[in-house]
Protein backbone atom coordinates (compact mmCIF):
# COMPACT_ATOMS: atom_id res chain seq x y z
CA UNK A 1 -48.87 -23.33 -61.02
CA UNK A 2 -47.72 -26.17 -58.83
CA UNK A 3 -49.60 -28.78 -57.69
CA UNK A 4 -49.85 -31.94 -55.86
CA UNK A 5 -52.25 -34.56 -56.19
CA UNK A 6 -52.95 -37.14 -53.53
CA UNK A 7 -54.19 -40.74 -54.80
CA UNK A 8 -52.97 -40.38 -58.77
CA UNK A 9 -52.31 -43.61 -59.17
CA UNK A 10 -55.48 -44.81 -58.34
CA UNK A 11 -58.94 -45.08 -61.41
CA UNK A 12 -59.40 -41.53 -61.14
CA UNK A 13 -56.13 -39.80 -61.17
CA UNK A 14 -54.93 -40.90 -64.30
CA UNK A 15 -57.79 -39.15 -66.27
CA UNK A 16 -57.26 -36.06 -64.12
CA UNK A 17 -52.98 -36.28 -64.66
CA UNK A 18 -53.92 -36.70 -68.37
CA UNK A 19 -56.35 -33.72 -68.52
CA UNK A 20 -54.11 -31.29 -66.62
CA UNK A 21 -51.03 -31.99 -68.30
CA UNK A 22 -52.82 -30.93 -71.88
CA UNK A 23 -54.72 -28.26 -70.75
CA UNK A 24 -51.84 -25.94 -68.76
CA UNK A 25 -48.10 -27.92 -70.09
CA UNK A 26 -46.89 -25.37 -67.75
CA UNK A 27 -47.64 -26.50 -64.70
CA UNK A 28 -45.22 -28.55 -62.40
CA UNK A 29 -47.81 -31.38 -61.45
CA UNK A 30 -46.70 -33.89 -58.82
CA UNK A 31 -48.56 -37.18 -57.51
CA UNK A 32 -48.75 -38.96 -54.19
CA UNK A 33 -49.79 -42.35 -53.64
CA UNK A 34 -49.33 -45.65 -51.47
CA UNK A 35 -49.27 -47.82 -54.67
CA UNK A 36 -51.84 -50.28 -53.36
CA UNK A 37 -53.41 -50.55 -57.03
CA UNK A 38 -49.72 -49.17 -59.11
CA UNK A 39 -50.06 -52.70 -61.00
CA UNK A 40 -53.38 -52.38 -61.73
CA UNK A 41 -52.81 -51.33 -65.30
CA UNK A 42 -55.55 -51.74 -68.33
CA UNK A 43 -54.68 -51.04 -71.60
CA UNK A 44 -52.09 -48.55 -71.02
CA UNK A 45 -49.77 -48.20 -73.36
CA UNK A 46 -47.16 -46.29 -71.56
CA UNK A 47 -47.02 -45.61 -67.50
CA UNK A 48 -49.89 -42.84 -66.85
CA UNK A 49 -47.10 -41.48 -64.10
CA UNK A 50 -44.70 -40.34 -67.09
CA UNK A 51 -46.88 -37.13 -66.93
CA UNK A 52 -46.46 -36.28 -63.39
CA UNK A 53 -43.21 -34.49 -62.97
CA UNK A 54 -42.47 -36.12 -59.51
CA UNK A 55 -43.90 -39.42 -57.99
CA UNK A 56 -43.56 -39.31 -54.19
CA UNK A 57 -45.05 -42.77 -52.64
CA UNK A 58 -46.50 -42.71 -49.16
CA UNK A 59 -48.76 -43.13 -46.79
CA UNK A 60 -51.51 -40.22 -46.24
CA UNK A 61 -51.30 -41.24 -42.84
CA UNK A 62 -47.59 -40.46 -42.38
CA UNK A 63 -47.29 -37.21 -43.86
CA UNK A 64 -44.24 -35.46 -44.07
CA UNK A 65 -43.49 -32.21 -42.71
CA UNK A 66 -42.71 -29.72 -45.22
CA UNK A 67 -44.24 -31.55 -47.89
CA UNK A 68 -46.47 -29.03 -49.26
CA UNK A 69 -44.02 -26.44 -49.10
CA UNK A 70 -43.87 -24.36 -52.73
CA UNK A 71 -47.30 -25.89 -53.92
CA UNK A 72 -50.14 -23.63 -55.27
CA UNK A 73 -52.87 -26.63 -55.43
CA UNK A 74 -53.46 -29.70 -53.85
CA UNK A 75 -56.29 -32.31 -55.18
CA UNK A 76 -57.53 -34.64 -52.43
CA UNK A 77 -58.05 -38.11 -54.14
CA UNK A 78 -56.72 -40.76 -52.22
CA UNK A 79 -59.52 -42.52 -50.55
CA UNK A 80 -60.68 -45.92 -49.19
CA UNK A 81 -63.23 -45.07 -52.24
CA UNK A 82 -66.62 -47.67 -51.81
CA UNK A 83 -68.87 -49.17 -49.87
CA UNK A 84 -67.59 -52.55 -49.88
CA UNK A 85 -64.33 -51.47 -49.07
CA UNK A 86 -65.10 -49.27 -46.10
CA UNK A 87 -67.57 -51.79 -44.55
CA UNK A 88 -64.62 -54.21 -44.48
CA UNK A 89 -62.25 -51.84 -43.01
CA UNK A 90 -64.14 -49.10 -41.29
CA UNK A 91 -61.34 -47.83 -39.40
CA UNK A 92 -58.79 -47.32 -42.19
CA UNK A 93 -61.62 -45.64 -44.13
CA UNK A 94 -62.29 -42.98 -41.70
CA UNK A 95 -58.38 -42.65 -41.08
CA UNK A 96 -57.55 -42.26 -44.79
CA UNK A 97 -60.95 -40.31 -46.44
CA UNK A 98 -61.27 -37.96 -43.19
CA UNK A 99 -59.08 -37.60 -40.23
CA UNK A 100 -55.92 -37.69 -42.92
CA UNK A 101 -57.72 -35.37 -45.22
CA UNK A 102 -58.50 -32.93 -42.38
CA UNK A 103 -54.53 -33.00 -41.93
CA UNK A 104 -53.40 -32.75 -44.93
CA UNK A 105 -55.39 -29.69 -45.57
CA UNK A 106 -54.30 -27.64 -42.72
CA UNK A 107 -50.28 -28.53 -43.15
CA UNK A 108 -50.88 -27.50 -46.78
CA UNK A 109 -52.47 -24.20 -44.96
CA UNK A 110 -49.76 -23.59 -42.90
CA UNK A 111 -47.86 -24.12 -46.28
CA UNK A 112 -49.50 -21.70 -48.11
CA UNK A 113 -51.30 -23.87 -50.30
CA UNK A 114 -53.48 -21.42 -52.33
CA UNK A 115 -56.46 -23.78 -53.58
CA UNK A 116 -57.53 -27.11 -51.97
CA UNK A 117 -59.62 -29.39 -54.10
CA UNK A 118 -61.04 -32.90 -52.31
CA UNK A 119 -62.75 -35.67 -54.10
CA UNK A 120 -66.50 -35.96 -52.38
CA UNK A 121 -68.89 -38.01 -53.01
CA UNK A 122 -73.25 -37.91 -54.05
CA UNK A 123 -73.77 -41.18 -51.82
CA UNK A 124 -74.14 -38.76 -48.35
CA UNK A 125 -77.50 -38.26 -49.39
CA UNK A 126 -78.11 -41.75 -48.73
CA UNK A 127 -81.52 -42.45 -49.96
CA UNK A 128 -83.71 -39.61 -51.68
CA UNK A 129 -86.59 -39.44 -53.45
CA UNK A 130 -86.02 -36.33 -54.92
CA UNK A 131 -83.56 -34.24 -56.61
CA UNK A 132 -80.79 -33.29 -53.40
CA UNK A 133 -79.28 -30.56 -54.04
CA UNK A 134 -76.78 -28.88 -51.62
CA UNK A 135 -78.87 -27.18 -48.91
CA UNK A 136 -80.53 -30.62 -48.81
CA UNK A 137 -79.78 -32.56 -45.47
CA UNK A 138 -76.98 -35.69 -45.66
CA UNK A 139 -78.19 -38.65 -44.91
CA UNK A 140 -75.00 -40.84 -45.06
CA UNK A 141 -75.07 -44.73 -44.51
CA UNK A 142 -71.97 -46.69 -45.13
CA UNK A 143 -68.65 -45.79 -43.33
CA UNK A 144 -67.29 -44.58 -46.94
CA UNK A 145 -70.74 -41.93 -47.31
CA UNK A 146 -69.87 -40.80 -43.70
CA UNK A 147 -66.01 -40.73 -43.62
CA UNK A 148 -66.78 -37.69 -47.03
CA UNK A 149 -69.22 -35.47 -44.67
CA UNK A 150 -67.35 -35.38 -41.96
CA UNK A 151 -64.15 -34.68 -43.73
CA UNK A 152 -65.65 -31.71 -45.48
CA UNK A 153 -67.50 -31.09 -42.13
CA UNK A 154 -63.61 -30.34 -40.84
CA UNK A 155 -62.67 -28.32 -43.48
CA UNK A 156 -65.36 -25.81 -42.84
CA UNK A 157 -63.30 -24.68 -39.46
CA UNK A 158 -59.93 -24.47 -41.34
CA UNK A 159 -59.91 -20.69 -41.09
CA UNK A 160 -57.17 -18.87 -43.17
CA UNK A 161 -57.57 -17.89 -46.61
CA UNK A 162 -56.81 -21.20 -48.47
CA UNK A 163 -59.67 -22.02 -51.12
CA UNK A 164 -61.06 -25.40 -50.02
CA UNK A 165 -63.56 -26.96 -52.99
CA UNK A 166 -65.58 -30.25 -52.10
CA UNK A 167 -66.67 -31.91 -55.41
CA UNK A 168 -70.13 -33.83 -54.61
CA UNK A 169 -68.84 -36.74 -57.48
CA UNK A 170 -71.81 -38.32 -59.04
CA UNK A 171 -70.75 -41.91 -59.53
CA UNK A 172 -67.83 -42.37 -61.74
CA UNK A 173 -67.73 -44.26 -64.93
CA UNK A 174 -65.71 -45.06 -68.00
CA UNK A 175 -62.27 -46.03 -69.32
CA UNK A 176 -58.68 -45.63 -67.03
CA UNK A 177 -55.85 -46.71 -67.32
CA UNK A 178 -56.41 -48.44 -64.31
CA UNK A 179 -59.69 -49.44 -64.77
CA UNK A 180 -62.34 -50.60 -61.88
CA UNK A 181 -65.12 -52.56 -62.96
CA UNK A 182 -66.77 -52.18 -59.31
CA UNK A 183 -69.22 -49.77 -60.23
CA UNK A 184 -71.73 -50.03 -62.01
CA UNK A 185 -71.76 -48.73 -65.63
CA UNK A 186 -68.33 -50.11 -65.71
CA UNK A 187 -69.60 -54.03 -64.29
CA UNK A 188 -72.68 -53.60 -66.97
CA UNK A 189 -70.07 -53.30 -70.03
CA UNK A 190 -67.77 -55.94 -68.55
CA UNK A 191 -70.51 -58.32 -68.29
CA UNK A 192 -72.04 -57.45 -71.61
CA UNK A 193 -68.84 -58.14 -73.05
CA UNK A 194 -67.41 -61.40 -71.25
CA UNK A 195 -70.83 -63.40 -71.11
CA UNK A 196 -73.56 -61.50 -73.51
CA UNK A 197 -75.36 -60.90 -70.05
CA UNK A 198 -76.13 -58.03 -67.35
CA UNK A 199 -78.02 -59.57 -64.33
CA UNK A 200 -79.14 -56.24 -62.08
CA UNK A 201 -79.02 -57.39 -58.24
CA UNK A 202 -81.90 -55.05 -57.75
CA UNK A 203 -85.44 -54.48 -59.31
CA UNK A 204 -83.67 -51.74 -61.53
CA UNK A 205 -85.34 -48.33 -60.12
CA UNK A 206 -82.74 -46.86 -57.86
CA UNK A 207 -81.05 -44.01 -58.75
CA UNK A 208 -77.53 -43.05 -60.10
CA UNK A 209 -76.24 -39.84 -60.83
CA UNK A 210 -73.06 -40.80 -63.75
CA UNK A 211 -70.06 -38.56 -64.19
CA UNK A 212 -67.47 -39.89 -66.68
CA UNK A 213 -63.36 -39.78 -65.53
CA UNK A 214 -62.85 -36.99 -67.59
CA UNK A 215 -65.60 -35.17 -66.74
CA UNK A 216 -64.35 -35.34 -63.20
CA UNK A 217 -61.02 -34.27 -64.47
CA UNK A 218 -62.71 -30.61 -65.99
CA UNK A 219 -64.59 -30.40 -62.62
CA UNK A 220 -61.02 -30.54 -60.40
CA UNK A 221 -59.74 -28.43 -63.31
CA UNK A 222 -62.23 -25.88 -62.60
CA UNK A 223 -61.86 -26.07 -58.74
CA UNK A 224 -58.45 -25.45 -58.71
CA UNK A 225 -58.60 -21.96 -60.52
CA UNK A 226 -61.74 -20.60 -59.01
CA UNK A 227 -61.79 -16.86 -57.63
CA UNK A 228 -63.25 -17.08 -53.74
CA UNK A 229 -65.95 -15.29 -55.72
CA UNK A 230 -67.26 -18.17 -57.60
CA UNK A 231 -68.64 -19.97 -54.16
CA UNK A 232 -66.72 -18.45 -51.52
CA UNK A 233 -64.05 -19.57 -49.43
CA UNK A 234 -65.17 -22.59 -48.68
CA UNK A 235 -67.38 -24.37 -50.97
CA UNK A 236 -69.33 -27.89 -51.06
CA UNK A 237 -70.94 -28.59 -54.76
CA UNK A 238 -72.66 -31.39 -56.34
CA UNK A 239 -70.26 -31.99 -59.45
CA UNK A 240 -72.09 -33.67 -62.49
CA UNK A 241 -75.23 -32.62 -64.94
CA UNK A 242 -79.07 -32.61 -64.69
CA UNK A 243 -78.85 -35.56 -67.46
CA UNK A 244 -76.88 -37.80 -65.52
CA UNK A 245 -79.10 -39.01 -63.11
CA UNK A 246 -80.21 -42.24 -64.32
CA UNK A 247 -82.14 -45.43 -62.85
CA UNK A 248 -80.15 -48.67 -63.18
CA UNK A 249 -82.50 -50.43 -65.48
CA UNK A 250 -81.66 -47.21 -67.87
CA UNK A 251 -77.60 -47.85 -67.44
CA UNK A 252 -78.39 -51.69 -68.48
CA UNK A 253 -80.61 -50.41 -71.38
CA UNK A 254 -78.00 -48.04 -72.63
CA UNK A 255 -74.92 -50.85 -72.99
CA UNK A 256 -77.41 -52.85 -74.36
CA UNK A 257 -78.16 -50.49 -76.95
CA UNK A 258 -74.16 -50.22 -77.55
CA UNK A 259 -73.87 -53.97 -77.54
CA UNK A 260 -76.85 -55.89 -79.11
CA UNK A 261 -77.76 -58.84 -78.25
CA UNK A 262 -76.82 -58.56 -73.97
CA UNK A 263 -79.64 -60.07 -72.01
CA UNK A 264 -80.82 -57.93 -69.04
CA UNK A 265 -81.97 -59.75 -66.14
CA UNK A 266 -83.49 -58.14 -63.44
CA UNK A 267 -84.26 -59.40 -60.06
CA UNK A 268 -87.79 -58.04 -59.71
CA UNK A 269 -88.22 -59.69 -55.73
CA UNK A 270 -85.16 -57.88 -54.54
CA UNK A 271 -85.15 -55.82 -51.16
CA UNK A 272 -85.19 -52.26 -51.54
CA UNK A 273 -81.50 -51.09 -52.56
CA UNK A 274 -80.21 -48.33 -49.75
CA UNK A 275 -77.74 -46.52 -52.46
CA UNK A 276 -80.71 -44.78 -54.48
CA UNK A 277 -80.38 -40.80 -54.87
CA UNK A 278 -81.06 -38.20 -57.74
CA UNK A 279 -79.18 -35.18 -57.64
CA UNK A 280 -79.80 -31.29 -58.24
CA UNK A 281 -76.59 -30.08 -60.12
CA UNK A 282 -77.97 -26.52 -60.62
CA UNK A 283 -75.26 -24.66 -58.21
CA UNK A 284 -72.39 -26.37 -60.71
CA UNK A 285 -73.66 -25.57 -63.65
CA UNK A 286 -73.91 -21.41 -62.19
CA UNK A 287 -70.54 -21.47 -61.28
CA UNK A 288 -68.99 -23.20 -63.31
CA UNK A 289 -70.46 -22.80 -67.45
CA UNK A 290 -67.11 -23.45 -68.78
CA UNK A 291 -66.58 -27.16 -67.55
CA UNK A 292 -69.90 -28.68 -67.39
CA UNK A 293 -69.42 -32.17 -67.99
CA UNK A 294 -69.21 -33.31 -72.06
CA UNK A 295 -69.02 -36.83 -71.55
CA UNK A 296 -72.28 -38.65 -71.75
CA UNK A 297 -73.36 -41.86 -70.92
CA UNK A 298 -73.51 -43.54 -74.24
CA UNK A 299 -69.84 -41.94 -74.96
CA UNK A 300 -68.43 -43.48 -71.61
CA UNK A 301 -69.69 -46.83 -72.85
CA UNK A 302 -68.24 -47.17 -76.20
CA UNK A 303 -65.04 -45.95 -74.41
CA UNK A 304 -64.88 -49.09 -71.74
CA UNK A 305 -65.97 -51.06 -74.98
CA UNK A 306 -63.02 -49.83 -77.20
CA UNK A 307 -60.81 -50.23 -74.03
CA UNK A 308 -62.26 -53.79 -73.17
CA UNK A 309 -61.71 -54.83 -76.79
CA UNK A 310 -58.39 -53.55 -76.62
CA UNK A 311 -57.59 -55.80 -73.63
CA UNK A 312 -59.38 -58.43 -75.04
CA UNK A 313 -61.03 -58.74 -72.40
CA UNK A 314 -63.30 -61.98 -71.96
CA UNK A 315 -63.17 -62.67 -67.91
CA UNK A 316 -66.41 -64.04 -66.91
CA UNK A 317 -65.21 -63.89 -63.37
CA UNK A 318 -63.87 -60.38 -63.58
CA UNK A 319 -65.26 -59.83 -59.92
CA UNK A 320 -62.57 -61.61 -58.58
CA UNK A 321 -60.07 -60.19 -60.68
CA UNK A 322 -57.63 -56.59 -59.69
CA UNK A 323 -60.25 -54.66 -61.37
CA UNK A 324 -62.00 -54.97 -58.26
CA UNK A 325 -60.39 -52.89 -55.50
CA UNK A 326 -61.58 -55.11 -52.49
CA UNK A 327 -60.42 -58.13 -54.19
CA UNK A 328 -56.72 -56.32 -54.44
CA UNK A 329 -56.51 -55.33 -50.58
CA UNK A 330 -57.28 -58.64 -49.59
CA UNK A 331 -54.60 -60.30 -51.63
CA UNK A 332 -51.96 -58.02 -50.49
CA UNK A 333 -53.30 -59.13 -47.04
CA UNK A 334 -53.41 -63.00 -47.86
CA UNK A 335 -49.85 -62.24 -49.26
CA UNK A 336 -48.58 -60.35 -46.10
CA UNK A 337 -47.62 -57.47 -48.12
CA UNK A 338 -49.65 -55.36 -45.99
CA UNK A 339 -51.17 -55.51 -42.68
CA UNK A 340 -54.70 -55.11 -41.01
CA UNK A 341 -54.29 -51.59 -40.87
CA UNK A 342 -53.36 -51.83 -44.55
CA UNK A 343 -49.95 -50.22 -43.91
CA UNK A 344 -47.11 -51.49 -46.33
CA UNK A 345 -45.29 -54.33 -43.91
CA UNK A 346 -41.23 -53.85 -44.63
C-alpha cells in the first residue's frame, strides 16, 4: 500500500508515521507538510521524518497536479487545528481545514486514490448535555468546529467509489515528538511539572472526551483498510471510547494523582465554558473491535511526564513558548517569514 499523509510533521503525525511504519514495514508511506512547526521538536531523539519514505513540503493550498498519482491512501491531517488559532485567522482556517480538504479529496479521486481518511474533530457538537453520538445534530461554534463540518459536509457529494472516513477525534493528548501543550491534559502535566500547580480557567465541570496520539494513530490505521462494508462509502464516526469522556476537574485530579503534591485551583465564579460535550462512541467500537483505543488517561500522563522529564522541562511560562501553536504563527509573522495569509514569503 501507498500512502500519503497531509500535515505529518505536525503533533499528530508523528505518532501516526511511527504506528504505520511498525505495523505494515511494507508500505511506501509519504508525508506532506508546510513546515510551519518542523522545528518544533521535544525529546526526539532522531528526526520523526526518517520513517516517511518521501518528504514533499508544500502548501495544501497550492496543490500540485498529479500529486496523488500511484497512491492507495491519503490521511487528511493538516489543519489550522484549535480554537485560538482559527479565531485569529478565520480565513486561513476555512481555506486550509475545508475548501483545501474538499480539493484535495477529489484530485486524489480523479487519481484513483482508493481510501481517504480526514482528521475531524468532537468540538462540532458545540455544547451538549448529553452523550452526542453521530445522528446527533452539530452545533459548531468557533471557525475551527465549523471549518470540520463543512469539510466533511463536501465530501458527502464526492461521488465515485473512493472510501472517504471522517474520524470525530475526541481531544488529543499525550507525548509527540513535537509536543503541544495547548490542550488540556497536556497544559495540566506541564504545569504540574514546572510550578507544582494546575489553575483550571473554568469551574471544572465541562466536558472532554480524551483520545491519546496513538490511539488516534490505530483509529487512521483502521480507516484506511476498511471494506465499504464496515460504514459504507462514505462514513462520519466519533473516534475514541465510552471511558474517555471526562470533566476537567477529573483530568486535574488524575495528574495530580500521577504527580503528588500539584495544587488544583479552580475558578469556581467563572462564566459558563462554550467547549463542553460528552460523546457516544458506540458506532466505533461496532465497526471497528480491533482498534479500540488502549491508551488511557493515566497512561498518557505518565508518558508527557517521562517525556517532560526527559526534556527537563521546568518552563513556568511554557504558554509563550513553540509548544504553543498560536504563539509559533505569530513569530513567523513578527519575523516576516510568513505573511497574513500565512503563506511562506520567499
Amino acid at each position: 500500500m501507498k500512502v500519503l499523509i497531509s500535515g505529518n510533521m505536525g503533533y499528530v503525525g508523528p505518532a501516526v508515521v511511527a504506528h504505520l511504519r511498525h505495523e505494515h514495514p511494507d508500505w511506501t508511506i509519504d508525508g506532506f507538510d508546510s513546515g510551519y512547526f518542523a522545528h518544533c521538536l521535544t525529546a526526539a531523539e532522531e528526526l520523526p521524518e526518517r520513517l516517511v519514505d518521501r518528504q514533499i513540503f508544500g502548501d495544501v493550498r497550492d496543490i500540485a497536479p498529479g500529486l496523488f498519482e500511484g497512491y492507495d491512501g491519503l490521511v487528511q491531517l493538516a489543519a489550522i487545528s484549535n480554537d485560538p488559532m482559527g479565531n485569529q485567522f478565520a480565513a486561513v482556517t476555512q481555506a486550509i481545514n475545508c475548501t483545501s480538504a474538499a480539493a484535495i479529496a477529489r484530485a486524489a479521486q480523479t487519481a484513483g486514490v482508493k481510501s481517504m481518511v480526514y482528521a475531524s474533530s468532537c468540538s462540532v457538537y458545540g455544547i451538549a448535555d448529553g452523550p452526542r453520538s453521530e445522528a446527533d445534530p452539530v452545533a459548531p461554534l468557533t471557525a475551527y468546529a465549523k471549518s470540520k463540518v463543512e469539510a466533511e459536509q463536501a465530501f458527502e457529494h464526492l461521488g465515485g467509489t473512493m472510501l472517504t472516513t471522517c474520524l470525530r477525534f475526541a481531544t488529543a493528548c499525550g507525548m509527540s515528538d513535537r509536543l503541544r501543550l495547548d490542550l488540556v491534559v497536556n497544559d495540566f502535566v506541564a504545569s504540574a511539572i514546572a510550578s507544582d500547580e494546575i489553575t483550571i480557567l473554568s469551574d471544572g465541570t465541562p466536558w472532554r472526551p480524551l483520545i491519546d496520539v496513538r490511539d488516534m494513530a490505530l483509529a487512521i490505521e483502521w480507516a484506511l483498510l476498511r471494506e465499504e462494508a464496515d460504514g459504507g462509502r462514505n462514513l462520519v464516526v466519533n473516534a475514541g471510547s465510552q471511558q474517555s469522556n471526562y470533566r476537567v476537574l477529573e483530568v486535574a485530579e488524575a495528574v495530580a494523582t500521577v504527580r503528588p503534591g500539584v495544587t488544583i485551583n479552580v475558578n469556581s465564579s467563572a462564566p459558563a465554558d462554550s467547549r463542553s460535550y460528552q460523546v457516544n462512541f458506540d458506532r466505533f467500537a461496532q465497526l471497528a473491535p480491533n482498534h479500540q483505543p488502549r491508551i488511557g488517561l493515566t497512561r498518557s500522563i505518565e508518558g508527557l511526564v517521562d517525556g517532560l522529564e526527559r526534556m527537563s522541562f521546568a518552563d513556568s511560562d511554557f504558554r509563550n513558548s513553540a509548544m504553543v501553536r498560536l504563539r509559533v504563527l505569530n513569530d513567523h509573522l513578527a519575523s516576516g517569514r510568513l505573511s497574513p495569509d500565512l503563506r511562506w514569503r520567499p
